[in-house]
Protein backbone atom coordinates (compact mmCIF):
# COMPACT_ATOMS: atom_id res chain seq x y z
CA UNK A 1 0.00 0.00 0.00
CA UNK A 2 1.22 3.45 -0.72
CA UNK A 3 0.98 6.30 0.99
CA UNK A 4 1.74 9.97 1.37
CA UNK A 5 4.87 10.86 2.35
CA UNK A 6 2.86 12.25 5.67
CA UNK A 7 1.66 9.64 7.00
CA UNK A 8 0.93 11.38 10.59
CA UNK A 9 -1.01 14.53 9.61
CA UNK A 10 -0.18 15.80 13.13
CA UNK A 11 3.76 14.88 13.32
CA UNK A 12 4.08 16.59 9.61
CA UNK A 13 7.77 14.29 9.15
CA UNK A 14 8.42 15.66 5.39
CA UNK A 15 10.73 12.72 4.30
CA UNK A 16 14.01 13.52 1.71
CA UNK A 17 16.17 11.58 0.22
CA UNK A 18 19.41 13.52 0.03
CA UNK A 19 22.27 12.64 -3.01
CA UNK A 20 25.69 13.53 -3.89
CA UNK A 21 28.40 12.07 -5.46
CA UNK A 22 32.46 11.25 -5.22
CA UNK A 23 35.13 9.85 -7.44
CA UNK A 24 35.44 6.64 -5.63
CA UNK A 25 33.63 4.09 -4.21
CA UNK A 26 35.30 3.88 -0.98
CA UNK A 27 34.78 8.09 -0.51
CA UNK A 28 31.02 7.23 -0.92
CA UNK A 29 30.94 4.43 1.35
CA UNK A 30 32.63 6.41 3.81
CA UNK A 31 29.76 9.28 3.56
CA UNK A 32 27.06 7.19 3.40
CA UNK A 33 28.78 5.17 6.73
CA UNK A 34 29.40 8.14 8.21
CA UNK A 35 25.48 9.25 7.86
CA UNK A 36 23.67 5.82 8.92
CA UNK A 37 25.83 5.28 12.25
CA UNK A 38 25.44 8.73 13.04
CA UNK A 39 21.36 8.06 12.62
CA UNK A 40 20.93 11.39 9.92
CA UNK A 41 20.39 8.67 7.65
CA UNK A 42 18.02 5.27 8.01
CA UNK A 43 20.19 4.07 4.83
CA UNK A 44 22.06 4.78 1.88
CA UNK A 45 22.60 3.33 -1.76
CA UNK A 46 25.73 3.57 -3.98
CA UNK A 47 25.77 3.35 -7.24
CA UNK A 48 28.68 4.00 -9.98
CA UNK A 49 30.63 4.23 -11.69
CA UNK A 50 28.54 6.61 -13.40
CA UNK A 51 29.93 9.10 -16.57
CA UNK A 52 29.12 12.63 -15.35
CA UNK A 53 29.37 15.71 -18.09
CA UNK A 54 29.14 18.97 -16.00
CA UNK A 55 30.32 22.96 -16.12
CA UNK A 56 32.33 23.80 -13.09
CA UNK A 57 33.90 26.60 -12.03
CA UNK A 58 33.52 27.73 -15.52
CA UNK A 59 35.45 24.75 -16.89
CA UNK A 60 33.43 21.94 -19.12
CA UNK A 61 34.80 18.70 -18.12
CA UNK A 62 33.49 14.83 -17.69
CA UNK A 63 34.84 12.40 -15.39
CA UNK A 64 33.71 9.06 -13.38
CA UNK A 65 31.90 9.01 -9.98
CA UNK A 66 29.98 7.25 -7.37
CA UNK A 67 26.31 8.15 -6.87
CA UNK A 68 25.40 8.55 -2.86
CA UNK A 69 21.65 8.21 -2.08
CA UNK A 70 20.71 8.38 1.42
CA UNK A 71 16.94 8.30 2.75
CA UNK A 72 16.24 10.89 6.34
CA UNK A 73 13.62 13.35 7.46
CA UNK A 74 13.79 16.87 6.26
CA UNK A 75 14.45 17.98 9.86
CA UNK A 76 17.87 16.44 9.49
CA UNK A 77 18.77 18.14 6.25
CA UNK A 78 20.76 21.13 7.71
CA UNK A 79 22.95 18.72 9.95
CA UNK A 80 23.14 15.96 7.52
CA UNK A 81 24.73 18.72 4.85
CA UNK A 82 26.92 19.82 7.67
CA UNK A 83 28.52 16.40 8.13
CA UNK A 84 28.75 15.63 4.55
CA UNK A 85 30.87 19.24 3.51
CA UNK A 86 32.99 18.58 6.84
CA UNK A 87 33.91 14.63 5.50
CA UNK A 88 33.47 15.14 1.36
CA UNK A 89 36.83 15.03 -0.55
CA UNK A 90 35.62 17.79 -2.67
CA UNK A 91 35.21 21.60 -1.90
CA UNK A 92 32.37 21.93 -3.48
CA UNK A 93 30.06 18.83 -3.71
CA UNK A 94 26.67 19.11 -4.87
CA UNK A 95 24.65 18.05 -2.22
CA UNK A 96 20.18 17.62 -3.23
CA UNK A 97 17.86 17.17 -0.96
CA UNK A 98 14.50 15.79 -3.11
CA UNK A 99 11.42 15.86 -1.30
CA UNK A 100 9.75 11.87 -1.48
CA UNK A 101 6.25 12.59 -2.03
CA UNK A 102 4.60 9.11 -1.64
CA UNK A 103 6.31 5.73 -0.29
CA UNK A 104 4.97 2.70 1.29
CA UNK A 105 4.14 3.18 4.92
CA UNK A 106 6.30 0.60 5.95
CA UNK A 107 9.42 2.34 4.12
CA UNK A 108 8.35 6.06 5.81
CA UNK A 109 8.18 4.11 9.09
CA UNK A 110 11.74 2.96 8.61
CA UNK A 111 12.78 5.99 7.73
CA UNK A 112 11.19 7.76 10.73
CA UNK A 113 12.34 4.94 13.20
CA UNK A 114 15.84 5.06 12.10
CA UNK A 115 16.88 8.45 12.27
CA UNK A 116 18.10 10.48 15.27
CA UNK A 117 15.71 11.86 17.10
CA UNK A 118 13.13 9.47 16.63
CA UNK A 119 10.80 8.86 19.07
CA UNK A 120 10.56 4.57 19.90
């Protein structure tokens, strides 16, 4: 069954799933261990390598890199981007927060239960 991503009207948890990426594996296992054991995140996928085509710093350029997907509460965002600029191996990293507008109940549960502040 699917479900709003609200699924207590009165708590109003808005639930994110935050993304970023580095060029290696082991840098975005790092961040994404970094974010579950520290409970900003309930969990965290990797996925690469990936071919990314960007302009940066006014410079066109490709390169390989490591998608980082992690799933938290919007309440965590601020902290969450904190931790990830403090512990990223670039200056710069693009760092998303998406809102998730629907999931199962079950997976928002998860979510809720396995972040920091959570109530049990």
């Amino acid at each position: 069954m699917t479900t709003t991503a609200r699924p207590d009207g009165e708590s109003g948890t808005v639930y994110i799933e935050v993304t970023t990426a580095t060029e290696s594996r082991d840098a975005a296992v790092a961040l994404a261990r970094m974010a579950v054991e520290s409970r900003l995140a309930a969990g965290a996928q990797i996925t690469g390598p990936a071919v990314s085509v960007f302009w940066h710093l006014g410079e066109f350029g490709t390169g390989e890199e490591w998608r980082l997907a992690l799933r938290t509460r919007l309440d965590l965002f601020e902290e969450l981007q904190e931790k990830l600029m403090q512990n990223h191996p670039w200056k710069n990293p693009e760092i998303i927060a998406t809102q998730i507008l629907a999931g199962s109940s079950e997976c928002l549960e998860w979510i809720r239960a396995s972040t920091r502040g959570a109530e049990s």
